[in-house]
Structures are given as structure tokens and as C-alpha cells.
C-alpha atoms as a PDB file:
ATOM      1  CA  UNK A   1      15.218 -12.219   5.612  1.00  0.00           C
ATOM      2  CA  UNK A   2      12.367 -10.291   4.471  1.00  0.00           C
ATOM      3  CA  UNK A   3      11.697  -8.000   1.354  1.00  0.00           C
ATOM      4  CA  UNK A   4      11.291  -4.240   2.604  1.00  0.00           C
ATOM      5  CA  UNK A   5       8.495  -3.158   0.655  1.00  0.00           C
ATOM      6  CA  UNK A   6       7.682   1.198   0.280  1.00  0.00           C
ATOM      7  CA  UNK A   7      11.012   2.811   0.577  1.00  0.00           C
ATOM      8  CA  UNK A   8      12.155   2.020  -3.179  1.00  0.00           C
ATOM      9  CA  UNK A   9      11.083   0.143  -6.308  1.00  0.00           C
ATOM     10  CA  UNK A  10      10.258  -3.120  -5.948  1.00  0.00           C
ATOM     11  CA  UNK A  11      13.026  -5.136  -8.059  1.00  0.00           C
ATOM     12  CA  UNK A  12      12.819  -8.063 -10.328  1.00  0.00           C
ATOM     13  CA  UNK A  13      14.836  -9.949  -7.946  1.00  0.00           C
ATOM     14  CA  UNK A  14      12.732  -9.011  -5.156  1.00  0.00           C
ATOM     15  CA  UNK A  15       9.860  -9.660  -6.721  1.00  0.00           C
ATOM     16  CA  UNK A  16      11.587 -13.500  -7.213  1.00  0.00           C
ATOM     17  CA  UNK A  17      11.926 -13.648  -3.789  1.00  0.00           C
ATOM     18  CA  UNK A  18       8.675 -13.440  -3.034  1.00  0.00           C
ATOM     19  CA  UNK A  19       6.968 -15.388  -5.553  1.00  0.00           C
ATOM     20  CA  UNK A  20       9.045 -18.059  -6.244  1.00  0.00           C
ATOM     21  CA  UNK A  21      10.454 -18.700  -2.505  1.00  0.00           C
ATOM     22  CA  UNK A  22       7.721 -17.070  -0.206  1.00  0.00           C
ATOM     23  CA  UNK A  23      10.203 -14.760   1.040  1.00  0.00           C
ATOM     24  CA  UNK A  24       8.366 -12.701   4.361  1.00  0.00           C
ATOM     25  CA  UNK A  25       6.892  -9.429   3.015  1.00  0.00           C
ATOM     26  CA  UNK A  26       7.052  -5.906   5.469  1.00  0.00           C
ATOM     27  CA  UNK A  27       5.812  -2.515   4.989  1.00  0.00           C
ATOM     28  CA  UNK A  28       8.163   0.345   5.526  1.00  0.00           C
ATOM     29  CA  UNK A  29       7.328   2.504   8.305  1.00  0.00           C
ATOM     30  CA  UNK A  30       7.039   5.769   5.593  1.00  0.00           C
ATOM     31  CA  UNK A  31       4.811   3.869   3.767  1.00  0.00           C
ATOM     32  CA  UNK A  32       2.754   2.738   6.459  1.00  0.00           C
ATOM     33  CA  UNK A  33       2.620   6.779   7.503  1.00  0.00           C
ATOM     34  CA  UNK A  34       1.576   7.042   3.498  1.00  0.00           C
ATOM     35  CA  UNK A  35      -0.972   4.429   3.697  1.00  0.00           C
ATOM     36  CA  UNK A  36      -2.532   6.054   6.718  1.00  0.00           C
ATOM     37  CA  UNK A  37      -2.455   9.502   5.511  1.00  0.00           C
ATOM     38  CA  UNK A  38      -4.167   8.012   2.283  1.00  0.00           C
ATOM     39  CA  UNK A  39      -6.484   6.354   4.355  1.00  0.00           C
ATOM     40  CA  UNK A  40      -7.379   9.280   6.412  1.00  0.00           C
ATOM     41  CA  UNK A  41      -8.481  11.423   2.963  1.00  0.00           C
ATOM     42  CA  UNK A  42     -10.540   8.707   2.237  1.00  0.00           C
ATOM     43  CA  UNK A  43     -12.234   8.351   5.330  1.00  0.00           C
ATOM     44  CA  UNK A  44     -13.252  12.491   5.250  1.00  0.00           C
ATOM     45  CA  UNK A  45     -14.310  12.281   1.631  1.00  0.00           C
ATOM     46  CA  UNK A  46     -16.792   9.477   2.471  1.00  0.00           C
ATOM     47  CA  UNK A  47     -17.965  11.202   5.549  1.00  0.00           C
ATOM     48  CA  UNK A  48     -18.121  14.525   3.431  1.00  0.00           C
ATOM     49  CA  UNK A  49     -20.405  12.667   1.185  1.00  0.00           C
ATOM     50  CA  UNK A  50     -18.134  13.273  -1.650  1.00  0.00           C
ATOM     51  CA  UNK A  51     -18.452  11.116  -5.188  1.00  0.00           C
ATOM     52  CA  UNK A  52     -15.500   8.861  -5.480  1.00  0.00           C
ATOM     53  CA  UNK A  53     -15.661   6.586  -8.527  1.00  0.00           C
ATOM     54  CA  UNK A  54     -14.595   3.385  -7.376  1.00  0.00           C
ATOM     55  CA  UNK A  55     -15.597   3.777  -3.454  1.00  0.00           C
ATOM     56  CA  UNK A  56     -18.738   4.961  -3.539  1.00  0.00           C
ATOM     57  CA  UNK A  57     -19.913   4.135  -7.240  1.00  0.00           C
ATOM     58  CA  UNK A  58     -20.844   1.891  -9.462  1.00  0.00           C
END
């Protein structure tokens, strides 16, 4: 079985799971959508030019 993560909080037991028994790790499909949205900002700031502290900085 594997340990959902995106759609809640990851719990204590979960977190168990995966450390302690290498339990199989997946992505939720909304947070997938998330990450790629997130992603997508990103890739207009850069191209933008914009100052990002952390991405394009020191």
C-alpha cells in the first residue's frame, strides 16, 4: 500500500510508514496540478527576468 501524499496532512503514522518501513510514496493528482501550476509561475518569472531570492540569487 502506498502513502497518498498532497490531499491532507501528512500524519505521524504516515510519516512511520515511510521512514521506518519504506512504505511506496505517490503524489496526489491535485497536488501534482499544484506543483505544475507552481512550476509554471516560476518558469514566467525567470523568463520575465524577475529577482527571485533563492532561484536566481545568491
Amino acid at each position: 500500500m502506498s502513502v497518498i501524499l498532497g490531499k491532507t496532512n501528512l500524519s505521524i503514522e504516515k510519516l512511520i510508514r515511510i521512514a521506518r518501513f519504506n512504505e511506496k510514496v505517490e503524489l496526489h493528482p491535485d497536488a501534482v496540478k499544484r506543483i505544475k501550476k507552481c512550476r509554471a509561475m516560476l518558469e514566467e518569472k525567470i523568463q520575465t527576468r524577475e529577482i527571485m531570492y533563492g532561484v536566481n540569487t545568491g
